[in-house]
C-alpha atoms as a PDB file:
ATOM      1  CA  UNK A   1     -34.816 -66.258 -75.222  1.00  0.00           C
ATOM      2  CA  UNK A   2     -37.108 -66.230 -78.238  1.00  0.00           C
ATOM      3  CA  UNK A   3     -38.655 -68.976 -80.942  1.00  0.00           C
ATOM      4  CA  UNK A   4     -39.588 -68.260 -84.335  1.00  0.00           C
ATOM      5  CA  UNK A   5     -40.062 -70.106 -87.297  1.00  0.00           C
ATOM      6  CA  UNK A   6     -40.148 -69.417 -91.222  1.00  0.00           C
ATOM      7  CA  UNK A   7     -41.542 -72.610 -93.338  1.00  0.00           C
ATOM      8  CA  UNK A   8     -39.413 -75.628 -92.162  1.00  0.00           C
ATOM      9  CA  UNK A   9     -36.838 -73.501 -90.604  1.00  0.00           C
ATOM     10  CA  UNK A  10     -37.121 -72.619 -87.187  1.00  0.00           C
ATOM     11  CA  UNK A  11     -34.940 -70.706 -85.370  1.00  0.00           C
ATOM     12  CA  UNK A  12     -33.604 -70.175 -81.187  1.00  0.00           C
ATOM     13  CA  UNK A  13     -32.553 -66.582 -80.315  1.00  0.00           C
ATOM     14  CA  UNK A  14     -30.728 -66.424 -76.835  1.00  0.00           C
ATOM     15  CA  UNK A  15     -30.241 -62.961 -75.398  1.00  0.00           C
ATOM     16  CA  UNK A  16     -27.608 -62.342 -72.836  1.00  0.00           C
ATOM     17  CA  UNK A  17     -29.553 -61.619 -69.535  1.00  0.00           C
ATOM     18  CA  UNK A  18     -27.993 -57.937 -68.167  1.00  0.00           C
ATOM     19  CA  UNK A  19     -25.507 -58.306 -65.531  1.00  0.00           C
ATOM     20  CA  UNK A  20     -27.107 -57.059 -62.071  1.00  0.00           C
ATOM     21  CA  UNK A  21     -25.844 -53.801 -60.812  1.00  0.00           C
ATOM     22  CA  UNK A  22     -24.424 -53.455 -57.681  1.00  0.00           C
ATOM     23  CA  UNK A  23     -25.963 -50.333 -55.132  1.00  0.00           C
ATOM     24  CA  UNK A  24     -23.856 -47.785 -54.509  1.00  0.00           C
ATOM     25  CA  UNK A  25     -24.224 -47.650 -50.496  1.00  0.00           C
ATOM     26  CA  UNK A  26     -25.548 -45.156 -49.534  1.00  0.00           C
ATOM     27  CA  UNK A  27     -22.676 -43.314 -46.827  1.00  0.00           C
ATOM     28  CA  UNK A  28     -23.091 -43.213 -43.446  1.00  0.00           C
ATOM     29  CA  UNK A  29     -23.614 -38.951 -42.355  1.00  0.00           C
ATOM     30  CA  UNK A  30     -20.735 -38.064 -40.108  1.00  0.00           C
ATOM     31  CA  UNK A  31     -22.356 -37.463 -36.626  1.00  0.00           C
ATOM     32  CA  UNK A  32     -21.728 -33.731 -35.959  1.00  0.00           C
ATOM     33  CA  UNK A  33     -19.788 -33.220 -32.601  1.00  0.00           C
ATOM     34  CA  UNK A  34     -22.022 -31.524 -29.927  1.00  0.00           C
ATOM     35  CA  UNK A  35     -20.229 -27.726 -29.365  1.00  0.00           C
ATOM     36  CA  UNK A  36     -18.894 -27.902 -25.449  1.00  0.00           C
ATOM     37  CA  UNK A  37     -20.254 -24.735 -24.318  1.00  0.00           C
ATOM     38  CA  UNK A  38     -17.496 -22.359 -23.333  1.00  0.00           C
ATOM     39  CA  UNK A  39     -18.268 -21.663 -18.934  1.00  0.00           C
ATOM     40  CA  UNK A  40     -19.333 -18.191 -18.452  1.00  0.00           C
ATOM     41  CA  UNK A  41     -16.369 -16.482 -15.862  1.00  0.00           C
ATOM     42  CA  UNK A  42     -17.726 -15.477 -12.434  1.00  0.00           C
ATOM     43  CA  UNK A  43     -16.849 -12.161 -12.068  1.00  0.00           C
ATOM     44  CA  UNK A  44     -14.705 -11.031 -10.002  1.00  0.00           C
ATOM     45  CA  UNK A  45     -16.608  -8.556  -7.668  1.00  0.00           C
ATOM     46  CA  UNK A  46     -15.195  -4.331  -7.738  1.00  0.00           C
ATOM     47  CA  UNK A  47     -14.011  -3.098  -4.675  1.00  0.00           C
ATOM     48  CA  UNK A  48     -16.382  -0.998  -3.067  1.00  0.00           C
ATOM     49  CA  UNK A  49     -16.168   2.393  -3.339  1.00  0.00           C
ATOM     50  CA  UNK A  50     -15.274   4.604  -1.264  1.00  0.00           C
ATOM     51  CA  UNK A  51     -17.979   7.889  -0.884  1.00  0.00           C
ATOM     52  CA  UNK A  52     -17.455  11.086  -0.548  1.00  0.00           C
ATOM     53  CA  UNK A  53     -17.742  13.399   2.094  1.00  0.00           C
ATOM     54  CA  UNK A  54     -20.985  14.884   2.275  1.00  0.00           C
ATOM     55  CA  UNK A  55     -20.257  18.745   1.281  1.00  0.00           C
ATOM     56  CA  UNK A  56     -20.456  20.726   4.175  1.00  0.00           C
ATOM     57  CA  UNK A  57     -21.818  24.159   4.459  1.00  0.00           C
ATOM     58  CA  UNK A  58     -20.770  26.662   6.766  1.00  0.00           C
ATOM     59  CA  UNK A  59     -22.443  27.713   9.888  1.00  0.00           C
ATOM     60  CA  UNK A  60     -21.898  30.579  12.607  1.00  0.00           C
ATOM     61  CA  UNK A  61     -19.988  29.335  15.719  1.00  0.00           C
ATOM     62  CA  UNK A  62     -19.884  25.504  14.422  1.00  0.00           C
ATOM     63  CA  UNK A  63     -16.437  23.729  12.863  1.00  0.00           C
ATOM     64  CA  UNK A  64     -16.709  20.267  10.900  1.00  0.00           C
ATOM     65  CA  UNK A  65     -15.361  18.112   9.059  1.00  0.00           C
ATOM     66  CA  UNK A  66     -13.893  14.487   7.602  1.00  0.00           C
ATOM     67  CA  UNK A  67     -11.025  12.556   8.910  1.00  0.00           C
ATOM     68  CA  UNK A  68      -9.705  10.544   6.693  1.00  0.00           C
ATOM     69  CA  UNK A  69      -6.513   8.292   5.476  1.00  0.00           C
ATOM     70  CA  UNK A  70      -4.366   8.953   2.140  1.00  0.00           C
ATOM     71  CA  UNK A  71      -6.708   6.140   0.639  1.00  0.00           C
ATOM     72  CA  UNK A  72      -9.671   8.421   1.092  1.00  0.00           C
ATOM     73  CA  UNK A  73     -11.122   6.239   3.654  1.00  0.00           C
ATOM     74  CA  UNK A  74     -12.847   7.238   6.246  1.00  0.00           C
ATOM     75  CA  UNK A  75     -11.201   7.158  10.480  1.00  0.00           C
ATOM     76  CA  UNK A  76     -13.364   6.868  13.099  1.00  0.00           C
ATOM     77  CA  UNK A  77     -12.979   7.456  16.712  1.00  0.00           C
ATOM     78  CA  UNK A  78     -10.173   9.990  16.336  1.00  0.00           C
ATOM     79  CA  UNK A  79     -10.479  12.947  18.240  1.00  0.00           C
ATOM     80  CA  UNK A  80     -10.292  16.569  16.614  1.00  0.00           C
ATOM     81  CA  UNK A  81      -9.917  19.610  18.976  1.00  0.00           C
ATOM     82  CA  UNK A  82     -10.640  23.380  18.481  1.00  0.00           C
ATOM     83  CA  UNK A  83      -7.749  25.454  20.448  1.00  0.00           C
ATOM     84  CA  UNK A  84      -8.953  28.512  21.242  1.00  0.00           C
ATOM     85  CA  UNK A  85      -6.059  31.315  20.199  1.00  0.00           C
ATOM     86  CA  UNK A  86      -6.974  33.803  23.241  1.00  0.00           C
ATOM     87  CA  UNK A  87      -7.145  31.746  25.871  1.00  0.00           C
ATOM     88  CA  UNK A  88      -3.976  29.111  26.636  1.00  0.00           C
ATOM     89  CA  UNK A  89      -4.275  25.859  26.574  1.00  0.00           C
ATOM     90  CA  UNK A  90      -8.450  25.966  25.985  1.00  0.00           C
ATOM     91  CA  UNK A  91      -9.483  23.143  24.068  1.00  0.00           C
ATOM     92  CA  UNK A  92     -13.558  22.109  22.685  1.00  0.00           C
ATOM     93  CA  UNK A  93     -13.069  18.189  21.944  1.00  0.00           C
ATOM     94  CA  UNK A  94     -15.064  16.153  19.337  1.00  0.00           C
ATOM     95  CA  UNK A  95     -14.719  12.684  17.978  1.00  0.00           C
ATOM     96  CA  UNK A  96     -15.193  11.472  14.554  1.00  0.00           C
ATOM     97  CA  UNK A  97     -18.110   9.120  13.764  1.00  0.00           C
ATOM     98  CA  UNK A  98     -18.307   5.828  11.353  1.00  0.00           C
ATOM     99  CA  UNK A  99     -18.204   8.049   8.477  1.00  0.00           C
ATOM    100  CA  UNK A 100     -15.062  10.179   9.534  1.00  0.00           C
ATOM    101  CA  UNK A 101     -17.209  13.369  10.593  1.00  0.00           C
ATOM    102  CA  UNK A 102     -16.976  15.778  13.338  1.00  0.00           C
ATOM    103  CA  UNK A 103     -19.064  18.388  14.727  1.00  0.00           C
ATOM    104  CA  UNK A 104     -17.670  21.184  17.411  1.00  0.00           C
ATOM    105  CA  UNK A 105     -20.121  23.680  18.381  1.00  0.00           C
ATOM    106  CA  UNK A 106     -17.789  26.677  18.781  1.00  0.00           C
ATOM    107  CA  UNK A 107     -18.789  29.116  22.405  1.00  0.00           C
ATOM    108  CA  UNK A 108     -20.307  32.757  21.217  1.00  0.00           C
ATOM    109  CA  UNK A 109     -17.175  34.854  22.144  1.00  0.00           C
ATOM    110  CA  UNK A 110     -14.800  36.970  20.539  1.00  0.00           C
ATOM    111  CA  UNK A 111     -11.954  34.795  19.415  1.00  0.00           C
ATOM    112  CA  UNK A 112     -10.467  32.578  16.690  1.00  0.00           C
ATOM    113  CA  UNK A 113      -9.844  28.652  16.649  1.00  0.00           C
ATOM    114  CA  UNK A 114      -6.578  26.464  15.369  1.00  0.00           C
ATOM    115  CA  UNK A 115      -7.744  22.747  14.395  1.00  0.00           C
ATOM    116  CA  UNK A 116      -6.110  19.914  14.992  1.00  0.00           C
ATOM    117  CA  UNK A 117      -6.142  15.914  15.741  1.00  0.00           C
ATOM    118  CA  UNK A 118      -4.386  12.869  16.634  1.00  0.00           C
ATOM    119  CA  UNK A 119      -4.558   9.652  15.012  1.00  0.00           C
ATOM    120  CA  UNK A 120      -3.622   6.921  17.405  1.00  0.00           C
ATOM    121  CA  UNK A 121      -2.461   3.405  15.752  1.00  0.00           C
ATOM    122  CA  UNK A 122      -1.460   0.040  17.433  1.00  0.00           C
ATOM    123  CA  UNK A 123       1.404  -1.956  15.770  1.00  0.00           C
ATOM    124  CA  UNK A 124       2.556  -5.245  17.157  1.00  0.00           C
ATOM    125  CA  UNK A 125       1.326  -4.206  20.694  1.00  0.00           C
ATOM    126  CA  UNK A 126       2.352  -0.728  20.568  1.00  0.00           C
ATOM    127  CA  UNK A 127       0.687   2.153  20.286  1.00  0.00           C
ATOM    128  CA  UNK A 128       1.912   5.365  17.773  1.00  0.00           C
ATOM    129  CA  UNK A 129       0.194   8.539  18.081  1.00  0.00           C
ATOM    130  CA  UNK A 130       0.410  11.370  15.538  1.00  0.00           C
ATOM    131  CA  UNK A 131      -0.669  14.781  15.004  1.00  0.00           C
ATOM    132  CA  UNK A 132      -2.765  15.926  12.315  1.00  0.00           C
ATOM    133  CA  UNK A 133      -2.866  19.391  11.087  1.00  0.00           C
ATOM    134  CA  UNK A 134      -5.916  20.749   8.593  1.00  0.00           C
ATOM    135  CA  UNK A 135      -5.817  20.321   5.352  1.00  0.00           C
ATOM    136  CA  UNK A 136      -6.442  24.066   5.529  1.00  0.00           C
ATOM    137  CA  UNK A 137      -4.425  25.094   8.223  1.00  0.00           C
ATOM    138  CA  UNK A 138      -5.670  28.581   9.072  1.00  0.00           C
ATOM    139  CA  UNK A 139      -7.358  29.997  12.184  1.00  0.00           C
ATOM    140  CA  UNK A 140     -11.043  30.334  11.794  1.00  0.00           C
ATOM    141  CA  UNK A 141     -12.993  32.639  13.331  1.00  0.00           C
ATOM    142  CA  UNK A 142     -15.709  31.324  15.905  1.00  0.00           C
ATOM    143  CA  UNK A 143     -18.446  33.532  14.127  1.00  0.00           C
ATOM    144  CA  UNK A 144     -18.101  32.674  10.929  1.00  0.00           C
ATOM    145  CA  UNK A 145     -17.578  29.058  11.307  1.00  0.00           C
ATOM    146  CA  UNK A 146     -15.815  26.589   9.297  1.00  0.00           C
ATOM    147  CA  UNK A 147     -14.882  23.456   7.461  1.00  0.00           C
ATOM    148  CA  UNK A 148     -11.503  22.059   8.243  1.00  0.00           C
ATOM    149  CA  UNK A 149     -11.027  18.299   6.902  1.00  0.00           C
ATOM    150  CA  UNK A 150      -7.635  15.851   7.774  1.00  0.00           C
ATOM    151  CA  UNK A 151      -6.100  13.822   5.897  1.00  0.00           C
ATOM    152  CA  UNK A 152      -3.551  11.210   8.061  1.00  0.00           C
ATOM    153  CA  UNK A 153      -0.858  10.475   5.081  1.00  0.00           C
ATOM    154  CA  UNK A 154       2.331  10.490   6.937  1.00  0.00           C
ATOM    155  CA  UNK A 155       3.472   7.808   9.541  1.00  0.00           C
ATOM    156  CA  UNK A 156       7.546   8.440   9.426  1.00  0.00           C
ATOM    157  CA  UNK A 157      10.077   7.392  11.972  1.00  0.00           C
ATOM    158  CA  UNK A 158      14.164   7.800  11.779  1.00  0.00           C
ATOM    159  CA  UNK A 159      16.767   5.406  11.884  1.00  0.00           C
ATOM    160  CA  UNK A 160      20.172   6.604  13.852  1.00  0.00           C
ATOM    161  CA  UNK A 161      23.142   4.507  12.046  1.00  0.00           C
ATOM    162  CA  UNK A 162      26.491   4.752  14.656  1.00  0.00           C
ATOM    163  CA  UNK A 163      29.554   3.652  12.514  1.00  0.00           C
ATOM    164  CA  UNK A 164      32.027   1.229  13.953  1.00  0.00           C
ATOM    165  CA  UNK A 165      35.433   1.105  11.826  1.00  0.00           C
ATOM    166  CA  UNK A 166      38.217  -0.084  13.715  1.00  0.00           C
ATOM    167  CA  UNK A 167      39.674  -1.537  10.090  1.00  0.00           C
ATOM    168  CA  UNK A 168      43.621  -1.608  10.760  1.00  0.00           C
ATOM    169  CA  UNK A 169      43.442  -1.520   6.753  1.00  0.00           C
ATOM    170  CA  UNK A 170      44.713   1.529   5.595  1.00  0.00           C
ATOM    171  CA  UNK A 171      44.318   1.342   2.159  1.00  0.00           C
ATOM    172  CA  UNK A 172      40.420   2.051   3.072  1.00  0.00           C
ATOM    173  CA  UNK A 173      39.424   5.701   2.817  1.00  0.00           C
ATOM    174  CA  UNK A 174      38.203   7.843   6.054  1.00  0.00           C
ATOM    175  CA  UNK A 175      34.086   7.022   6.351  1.00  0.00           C
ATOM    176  CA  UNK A 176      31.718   9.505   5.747  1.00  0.00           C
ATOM    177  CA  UNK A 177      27.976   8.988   6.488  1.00  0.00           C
ATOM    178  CA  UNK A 178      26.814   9.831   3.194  1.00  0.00           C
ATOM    179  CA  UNK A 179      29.053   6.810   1.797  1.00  0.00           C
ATOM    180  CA  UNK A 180      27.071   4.375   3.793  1.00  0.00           C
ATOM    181  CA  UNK A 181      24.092   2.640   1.913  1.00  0.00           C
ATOM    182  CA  UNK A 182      20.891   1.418   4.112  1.00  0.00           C
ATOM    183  CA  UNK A 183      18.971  -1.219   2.041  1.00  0.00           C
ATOM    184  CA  UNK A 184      14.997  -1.567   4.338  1.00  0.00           C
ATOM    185  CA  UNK A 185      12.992  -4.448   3.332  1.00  0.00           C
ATOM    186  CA  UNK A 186       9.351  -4.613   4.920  1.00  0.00           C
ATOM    187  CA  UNK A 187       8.789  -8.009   6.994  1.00  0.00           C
ATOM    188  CA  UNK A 188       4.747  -7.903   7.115  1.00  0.00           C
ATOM    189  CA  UNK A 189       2.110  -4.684   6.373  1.00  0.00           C
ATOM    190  CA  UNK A 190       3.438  -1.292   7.491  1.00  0.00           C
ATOM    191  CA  UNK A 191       1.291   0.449  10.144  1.00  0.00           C
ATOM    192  CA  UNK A 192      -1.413   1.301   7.740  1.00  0.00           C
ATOM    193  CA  UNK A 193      -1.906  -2.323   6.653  1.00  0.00           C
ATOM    194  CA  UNK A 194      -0.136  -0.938   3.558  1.00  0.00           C
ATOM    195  CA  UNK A 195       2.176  -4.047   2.409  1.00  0.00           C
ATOM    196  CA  UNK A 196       5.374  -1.550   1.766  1.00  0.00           C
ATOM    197  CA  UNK A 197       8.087  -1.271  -0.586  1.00  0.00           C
ATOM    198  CA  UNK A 198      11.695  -2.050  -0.421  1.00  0.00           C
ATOM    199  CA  UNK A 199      13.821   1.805   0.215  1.00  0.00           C
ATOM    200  CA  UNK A 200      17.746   1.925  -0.097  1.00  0.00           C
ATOM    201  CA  UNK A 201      17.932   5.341   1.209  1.00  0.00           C
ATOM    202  CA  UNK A 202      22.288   7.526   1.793  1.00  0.00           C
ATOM    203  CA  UNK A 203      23.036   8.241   5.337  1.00  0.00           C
ATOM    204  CA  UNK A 204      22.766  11.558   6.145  1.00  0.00           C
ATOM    205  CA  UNK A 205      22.092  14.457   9.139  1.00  0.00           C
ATOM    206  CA  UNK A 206      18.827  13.750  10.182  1.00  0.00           C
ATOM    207  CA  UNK A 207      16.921  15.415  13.306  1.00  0.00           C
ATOM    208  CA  UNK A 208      18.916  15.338  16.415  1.00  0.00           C
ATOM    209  CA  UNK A 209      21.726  13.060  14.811  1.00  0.00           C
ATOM    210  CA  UNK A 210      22.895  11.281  11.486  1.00  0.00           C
ATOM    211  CA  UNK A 211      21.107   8.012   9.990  1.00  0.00           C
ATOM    212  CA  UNK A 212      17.857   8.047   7.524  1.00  0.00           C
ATOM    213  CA  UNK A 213      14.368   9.221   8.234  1.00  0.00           C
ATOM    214  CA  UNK A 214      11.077   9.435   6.142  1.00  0.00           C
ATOM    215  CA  UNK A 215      10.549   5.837   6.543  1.00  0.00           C
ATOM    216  CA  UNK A 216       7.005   4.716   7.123  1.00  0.00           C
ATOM    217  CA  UNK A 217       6.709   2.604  10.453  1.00  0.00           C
ATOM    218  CA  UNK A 218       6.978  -0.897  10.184  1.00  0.00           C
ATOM    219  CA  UNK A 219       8.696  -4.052  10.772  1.00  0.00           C
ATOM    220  CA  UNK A 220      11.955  -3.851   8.696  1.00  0.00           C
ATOM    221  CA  UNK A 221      15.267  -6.139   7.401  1.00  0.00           C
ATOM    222  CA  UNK A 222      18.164  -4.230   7.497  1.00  0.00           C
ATOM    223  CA  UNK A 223      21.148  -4.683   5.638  1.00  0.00           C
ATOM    224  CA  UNK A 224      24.076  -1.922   4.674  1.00  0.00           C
ATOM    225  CA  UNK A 225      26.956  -1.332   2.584  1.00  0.00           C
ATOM    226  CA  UNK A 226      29.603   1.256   2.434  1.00  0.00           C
ATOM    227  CA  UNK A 227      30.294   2.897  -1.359  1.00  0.00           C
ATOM    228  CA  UNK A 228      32.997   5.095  -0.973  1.00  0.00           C
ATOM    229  CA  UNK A 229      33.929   6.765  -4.381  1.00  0.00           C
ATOM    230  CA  UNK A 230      36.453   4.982  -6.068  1.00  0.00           C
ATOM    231  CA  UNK A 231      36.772   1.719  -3.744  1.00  0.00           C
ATOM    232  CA  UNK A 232      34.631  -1.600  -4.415  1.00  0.00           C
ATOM    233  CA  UNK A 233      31.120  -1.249  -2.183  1.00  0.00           C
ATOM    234  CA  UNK A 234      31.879  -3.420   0.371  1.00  0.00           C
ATOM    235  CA  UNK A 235      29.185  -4.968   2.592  1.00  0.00           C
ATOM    236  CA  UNK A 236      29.204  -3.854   6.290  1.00  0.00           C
ATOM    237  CA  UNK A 237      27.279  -6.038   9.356  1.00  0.00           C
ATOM    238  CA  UNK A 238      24.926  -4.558  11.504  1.00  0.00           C
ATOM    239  CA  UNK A 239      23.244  -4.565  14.356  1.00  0.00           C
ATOM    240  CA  UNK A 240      20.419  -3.082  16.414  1.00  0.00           C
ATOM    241  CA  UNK A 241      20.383  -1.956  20.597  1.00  0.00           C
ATOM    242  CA  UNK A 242      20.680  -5.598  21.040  1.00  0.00           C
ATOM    243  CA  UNK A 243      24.735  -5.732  19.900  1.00  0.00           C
ATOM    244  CA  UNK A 244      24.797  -8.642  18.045  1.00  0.00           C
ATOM    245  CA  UNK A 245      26.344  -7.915  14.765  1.00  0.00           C
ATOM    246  CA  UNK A 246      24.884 -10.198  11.697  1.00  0.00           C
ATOM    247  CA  UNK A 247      24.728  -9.691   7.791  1.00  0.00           C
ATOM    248  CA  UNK A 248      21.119  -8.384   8.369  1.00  0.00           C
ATOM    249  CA  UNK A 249      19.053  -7.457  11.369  1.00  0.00           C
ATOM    250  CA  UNK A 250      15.086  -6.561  12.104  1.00  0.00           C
ATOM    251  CA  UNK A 251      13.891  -4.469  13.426  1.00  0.00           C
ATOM    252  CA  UNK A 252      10.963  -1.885  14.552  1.00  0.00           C
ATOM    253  CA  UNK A 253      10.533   1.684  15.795  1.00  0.00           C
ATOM    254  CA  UNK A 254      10.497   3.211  19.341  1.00  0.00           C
ATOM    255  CA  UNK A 255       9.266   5.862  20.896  1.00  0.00           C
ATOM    256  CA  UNK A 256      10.345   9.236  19.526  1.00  0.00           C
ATOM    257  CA  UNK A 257      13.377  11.406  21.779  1.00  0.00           C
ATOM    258  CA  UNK A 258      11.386  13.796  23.362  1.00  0.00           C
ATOM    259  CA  UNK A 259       7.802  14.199  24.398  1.00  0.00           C
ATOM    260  CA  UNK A 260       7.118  16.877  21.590  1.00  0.00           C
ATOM    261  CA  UNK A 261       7.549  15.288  18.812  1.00  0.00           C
ATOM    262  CA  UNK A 262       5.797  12.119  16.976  1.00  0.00           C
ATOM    263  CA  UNK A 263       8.998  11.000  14.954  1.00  0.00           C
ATOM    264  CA  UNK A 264       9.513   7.821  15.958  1.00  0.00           C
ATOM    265  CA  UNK A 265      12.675   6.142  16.179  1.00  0.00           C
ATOM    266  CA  UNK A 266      14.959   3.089  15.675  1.00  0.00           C
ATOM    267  CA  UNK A 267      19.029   2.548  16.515  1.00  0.00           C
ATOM    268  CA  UNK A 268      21.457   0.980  14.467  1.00  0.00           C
ATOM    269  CA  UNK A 269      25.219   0.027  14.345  1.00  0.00           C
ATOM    270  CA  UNK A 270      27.015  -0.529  11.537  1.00  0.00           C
ATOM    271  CA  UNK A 271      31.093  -2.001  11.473  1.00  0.00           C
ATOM    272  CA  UNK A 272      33.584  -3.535   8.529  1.00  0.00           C
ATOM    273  CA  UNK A 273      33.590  -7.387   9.042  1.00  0.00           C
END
């Protein structure tokens, strides 16, 4: 407001008082979120691995060497023997150590030397031996010396499969062994530990009768069909020494025919429902 006055006049200004202004608030920050750090994976520790043999050199009237399994690792306790070519039935012995080795000092004579070894395993309480030939399987001679390593790689048995038809249906063709299907699923590790792989394998001649061999010893389940060309497979029961005929039987391998020979062995029957 403001007063003046002119003479007898006096005059009464009123100004309009300016309207208060509001604040603009001042926003409130968005808290920023606290990053969850992302856990660092354990690793998972490598398998350890496995050496290798030490490399042998040669030496006069001493054979050596590694024993070891188709994984490359090592077999202890196995015993390797030098068989002397002159003589019959003259053998030097040694045994492998922790690290697979062997060492046979050889006798100063005029001869050469055969290597060999057996690998002895125990499988559900029985024991299966097999022979091992050198990887280099030559005769050495005793003055020169030599390196002869073994690799044990091979475990087979063979399965004899005795057909039973007595089918009255004679629509059926005549059976022939290489018509009859063996499907071998492993029940537990094979004999190296190894846990196995399923084999459907023909019949066939096999050593000393007709059935299907090359199968690495184990605890199987057995089950068969016959596939005759031109007829619908049709599935077959079988059964093992015992004679009890089922859809599918288990089984494991005896001891080989024969005292000569490490091929172990199983027996099975097969018959039309």
């Amino acid at each position: 407001m403001t007063y003046s006055r002119s003479g007898n006049e006096a005059t009464v200004r009123i100004d309009e008082a300016d309207a208060p202004t509001t604040p603009t608030p001042t926003p409130t920050p968005t808290p920023t979120p606290t990053p969850t750090p992302t856990p660092t994976p354990t690793p998972v520790p490598s398998p350890a691995p496995i050496p290798d043999p030490v490399k042998e050199e040669v030496e006069p009237y001493v054979v050596k060497g590694y024993v070891r399994d188709a994984k490359g690792q090592p077999i202890p306790d196995i015993v390797v023997y030098a068989d002397n070519t002159l003589l019959y039935d003259s053998n030097i012995l040694g045994v492998t150590d922790e690290s697979g080795h062997y060492r046979i000092e050889l006798p100063q004579m005029a001869t050469t030397w055969r290597m060999g070894a057996d690998v002895t395993k125990t499988f559900n309480g029985k024991d299966y031996t097999f022979h091992l030939n050198a990887n280099k399987d030559l005769p050495l001679s005793g003055s020169t010396g030599a390196v002869r390593d073994f690799t044990w790689n091979k475990f087979d048995g063979q399965i004899y499969i005795y057909p039973n038809f007595t089918s009255s249906d004679d629509s059926l063709p005549e059976f022939d062994m290489s018509d009859l299907e063996v499907t071998l699923t492993p029940v537990g590790p094979l004999l190296d530990g190894s846990p196995g792989q399923t084999i459907t394998k023909r019949g066939g001649p096999i050593s000393g009768g007709a059935g299907i061999d090359q199968i690495p010893i184990g605890r199987y389940k057995a089950t068969a069909r016959w596939v005759p060309e031109g007829h619908a497979p049709i599935s077959l029961q079988i059964s093992d020494s015992a004679g009890k005929y089922a859809e599918s039987v288990e089984f494991e391998f005896g001891p080989p025919k024969g005292v000569s020979t490490t091929n172990y062995l199983s027996e099975l029957e097969v018959k039309i429902p």
